[in-house]
N, C-alpha and C. Protein backbone atom coordinates (compact mmCIF):
# COMPACT_ATOMS: atom_id res chain seq x y z
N UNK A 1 74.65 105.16 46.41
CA UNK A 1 75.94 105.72 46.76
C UNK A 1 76.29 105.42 48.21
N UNK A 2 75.51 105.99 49.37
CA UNK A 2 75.59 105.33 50.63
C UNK A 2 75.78 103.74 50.78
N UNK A 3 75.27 102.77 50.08
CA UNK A 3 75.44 101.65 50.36
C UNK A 3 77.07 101.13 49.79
N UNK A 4 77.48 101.76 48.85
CA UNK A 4 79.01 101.88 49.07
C UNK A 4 80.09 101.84 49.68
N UNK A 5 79.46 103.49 50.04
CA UNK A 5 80.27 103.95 51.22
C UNK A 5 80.87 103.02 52.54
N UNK A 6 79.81 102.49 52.88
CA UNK A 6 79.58 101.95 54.40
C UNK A 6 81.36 100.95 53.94
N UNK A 7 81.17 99.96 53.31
CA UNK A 7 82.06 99.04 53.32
C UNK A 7 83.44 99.90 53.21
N UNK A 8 83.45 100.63 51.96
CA UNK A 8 84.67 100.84 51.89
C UNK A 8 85.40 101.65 53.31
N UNK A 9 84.54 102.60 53.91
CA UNK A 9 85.04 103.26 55.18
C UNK A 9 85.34 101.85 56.36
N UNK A 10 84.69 100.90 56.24
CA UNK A 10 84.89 100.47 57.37
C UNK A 10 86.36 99.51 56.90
N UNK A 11 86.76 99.54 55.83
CA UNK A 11 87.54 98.11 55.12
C UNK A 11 89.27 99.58 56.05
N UNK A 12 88.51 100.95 55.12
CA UNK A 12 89.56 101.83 55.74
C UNK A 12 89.98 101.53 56.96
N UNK A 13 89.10 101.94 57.67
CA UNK A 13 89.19 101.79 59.16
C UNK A 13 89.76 100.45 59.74
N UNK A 14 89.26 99.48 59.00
CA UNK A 14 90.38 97.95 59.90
C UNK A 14 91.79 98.31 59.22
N UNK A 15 92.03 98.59 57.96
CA UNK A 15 93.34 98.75 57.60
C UNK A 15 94.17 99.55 58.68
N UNK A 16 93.73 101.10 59.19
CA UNK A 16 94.17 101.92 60.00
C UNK A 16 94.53 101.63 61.40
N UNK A 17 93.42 100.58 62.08
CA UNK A 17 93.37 100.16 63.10
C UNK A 17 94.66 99.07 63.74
N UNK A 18 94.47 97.84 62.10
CA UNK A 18 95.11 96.98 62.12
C UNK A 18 96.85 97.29 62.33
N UNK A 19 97.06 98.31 61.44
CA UNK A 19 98.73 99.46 61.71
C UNK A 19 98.85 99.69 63.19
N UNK A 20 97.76 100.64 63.45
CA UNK A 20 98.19 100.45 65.31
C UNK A 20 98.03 99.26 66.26
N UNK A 21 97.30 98.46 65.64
CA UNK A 21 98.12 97.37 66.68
C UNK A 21 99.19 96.59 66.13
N UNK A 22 99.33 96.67 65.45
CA UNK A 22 100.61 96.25 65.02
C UNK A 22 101.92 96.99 65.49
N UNK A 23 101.76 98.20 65.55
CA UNK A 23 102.79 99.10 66.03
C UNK A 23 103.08 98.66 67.34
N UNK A 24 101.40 99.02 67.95
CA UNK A 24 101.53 99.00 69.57
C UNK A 24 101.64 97.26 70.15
N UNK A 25 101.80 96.25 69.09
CA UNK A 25 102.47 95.00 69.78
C UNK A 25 103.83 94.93 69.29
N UNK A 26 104.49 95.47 68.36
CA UNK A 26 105.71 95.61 68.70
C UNK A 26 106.39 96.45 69.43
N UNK A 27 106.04 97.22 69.78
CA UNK A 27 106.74 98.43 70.81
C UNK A 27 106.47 97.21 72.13
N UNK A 28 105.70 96.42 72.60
CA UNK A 28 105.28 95.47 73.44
C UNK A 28 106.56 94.71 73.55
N UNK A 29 106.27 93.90 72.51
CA UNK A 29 108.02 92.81 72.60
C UNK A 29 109.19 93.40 72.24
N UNK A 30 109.48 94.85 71.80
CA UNK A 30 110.26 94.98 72.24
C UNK A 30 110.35 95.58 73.41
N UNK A 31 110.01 95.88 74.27
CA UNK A 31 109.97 96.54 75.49
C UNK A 31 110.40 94.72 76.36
N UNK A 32 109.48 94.03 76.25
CA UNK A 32 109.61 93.05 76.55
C UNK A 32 110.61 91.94 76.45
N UNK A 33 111.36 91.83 75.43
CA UNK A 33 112.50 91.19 75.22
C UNK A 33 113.85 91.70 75.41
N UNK A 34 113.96 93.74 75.16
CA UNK A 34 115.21 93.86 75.47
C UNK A 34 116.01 94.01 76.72
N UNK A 35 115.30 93.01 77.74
CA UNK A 35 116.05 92.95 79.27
C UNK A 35 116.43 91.20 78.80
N UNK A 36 116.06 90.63 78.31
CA UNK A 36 116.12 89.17 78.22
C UNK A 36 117.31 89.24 76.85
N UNK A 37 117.41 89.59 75.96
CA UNK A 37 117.63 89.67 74.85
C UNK A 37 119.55 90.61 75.11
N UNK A 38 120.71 89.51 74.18
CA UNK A 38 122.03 90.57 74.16
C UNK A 38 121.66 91.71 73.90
N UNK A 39 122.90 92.95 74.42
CA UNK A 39 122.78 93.89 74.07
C UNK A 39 122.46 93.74 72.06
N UNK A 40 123.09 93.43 71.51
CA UNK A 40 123.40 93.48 69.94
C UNK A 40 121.90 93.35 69.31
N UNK A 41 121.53 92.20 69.81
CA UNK A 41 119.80 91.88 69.41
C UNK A 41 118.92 93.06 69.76
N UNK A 42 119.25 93.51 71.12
CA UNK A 42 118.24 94.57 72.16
C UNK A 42 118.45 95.55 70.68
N UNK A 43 119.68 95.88 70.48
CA UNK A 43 120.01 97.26 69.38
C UNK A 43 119.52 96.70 67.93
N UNK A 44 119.40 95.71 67.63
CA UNK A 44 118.85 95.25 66.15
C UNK A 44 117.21 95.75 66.17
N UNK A 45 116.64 95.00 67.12
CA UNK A 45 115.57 95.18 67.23
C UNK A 45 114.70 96.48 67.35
N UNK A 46 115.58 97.25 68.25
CA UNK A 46 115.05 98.61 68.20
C UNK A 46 115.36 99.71 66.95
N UNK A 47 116.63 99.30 66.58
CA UNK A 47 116.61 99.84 64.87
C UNK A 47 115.87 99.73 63.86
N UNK A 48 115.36 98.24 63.88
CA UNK A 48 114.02 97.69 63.06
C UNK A 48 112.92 98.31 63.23
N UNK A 49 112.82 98.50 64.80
CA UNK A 49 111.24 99.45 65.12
C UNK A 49 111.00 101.40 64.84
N UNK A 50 112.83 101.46 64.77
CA UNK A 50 112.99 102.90 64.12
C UNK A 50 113.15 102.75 62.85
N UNK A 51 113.34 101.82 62.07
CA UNK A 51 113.11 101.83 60.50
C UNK A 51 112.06 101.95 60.38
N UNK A 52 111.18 101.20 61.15
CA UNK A 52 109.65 100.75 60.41
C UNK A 52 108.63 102.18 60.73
N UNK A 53 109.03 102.36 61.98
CA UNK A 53 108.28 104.14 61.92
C UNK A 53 108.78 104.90 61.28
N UNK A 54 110.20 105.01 60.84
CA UNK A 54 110.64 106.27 59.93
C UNK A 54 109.92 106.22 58.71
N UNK A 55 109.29 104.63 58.36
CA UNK A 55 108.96 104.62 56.56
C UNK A 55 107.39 105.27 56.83
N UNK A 56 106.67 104.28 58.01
CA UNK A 56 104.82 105.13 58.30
C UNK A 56 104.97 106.10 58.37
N UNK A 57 105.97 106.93 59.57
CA UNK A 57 105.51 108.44 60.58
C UNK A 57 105.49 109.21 58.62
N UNK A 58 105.76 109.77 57.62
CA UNK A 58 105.81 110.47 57.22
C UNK A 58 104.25 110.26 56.28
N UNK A 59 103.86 109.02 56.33
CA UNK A 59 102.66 108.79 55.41
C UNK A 59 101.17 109.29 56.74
N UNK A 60 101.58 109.66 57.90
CA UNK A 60 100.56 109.16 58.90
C UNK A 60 99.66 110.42 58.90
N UNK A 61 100.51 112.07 58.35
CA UNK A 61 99.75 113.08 58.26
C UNK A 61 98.63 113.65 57.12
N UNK A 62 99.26 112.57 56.01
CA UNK A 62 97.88 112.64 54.90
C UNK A 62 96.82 111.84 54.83
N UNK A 63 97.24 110.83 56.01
CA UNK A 63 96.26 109.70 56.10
C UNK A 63 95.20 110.73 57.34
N UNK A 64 96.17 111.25 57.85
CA UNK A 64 94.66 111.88 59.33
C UNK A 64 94.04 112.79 58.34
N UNK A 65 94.63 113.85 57.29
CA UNK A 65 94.17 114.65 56.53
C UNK A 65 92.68 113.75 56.24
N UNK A 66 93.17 113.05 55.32
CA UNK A 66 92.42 112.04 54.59
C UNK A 66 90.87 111.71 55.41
N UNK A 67 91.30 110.97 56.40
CA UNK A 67 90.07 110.56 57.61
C UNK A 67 89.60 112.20 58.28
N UNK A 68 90.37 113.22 58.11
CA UNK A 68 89.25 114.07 59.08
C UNK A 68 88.27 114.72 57.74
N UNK A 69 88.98 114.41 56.69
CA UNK A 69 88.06 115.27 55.63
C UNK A 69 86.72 113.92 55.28
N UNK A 70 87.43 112.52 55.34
CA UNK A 70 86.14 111.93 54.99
C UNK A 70 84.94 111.78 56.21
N UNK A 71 85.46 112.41 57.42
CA UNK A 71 84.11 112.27 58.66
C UNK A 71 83.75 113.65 58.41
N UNK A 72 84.06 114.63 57.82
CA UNK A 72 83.88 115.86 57.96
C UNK A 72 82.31 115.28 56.24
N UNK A 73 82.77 114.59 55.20
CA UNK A 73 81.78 114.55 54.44
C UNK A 73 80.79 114.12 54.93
N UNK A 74 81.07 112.69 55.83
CA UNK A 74 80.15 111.51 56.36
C UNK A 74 79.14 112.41 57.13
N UNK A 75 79.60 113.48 58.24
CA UNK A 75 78.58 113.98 58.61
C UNK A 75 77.60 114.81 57.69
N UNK A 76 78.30 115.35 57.03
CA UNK A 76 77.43 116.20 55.87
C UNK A 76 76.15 115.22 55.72
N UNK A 77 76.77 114.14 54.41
CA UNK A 77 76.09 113.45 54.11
C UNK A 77 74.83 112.63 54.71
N UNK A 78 74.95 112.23 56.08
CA UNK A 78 74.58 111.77 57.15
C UNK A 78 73.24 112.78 57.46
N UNK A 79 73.32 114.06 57.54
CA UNK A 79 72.65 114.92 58.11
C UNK A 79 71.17 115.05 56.69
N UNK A 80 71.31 114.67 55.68
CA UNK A 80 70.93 115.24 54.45
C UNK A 80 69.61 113.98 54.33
């Protein structure tokens, strides 16, 4: 059962990881492009980055649910 585990938590964990940097390099270029960039683009772009969090931010509190209950087993398990 442990030898399971290991992969699938860690496959979790790049998935989770991989979202925040993804987030945190677009919040990057756009920070970065909208002094260079028309106003119209500057406003496209930042609408895109408020679409794309409006669709995650609501999935992001069952996912922490999710991860504090599976470190809350891992230690269990871990200890045993």
């Amino acid at each position: 059962m442990r030898q399971g585990f290991g992969p699938i938590l860690g496959r979790v964990l790049t998935v989770i990881a991989t979202l925040l940097l993804v987030g945190i390099i677009l919040r990057l270029i756009v920070a970065i492009l909208a002094p260079v960039l028309p106003a119209q683009f500057a406003r496209d772009l930042n609408s895109g980055w408020q679409m794309l969090y409006g669709i995650v931010s609501p999935a992001m509190t069952p996912i922490m649910a999710v991860l504090i209950l599976g470190a809350i087993c891992w230690v269990i398990i871990g200890r045993r």
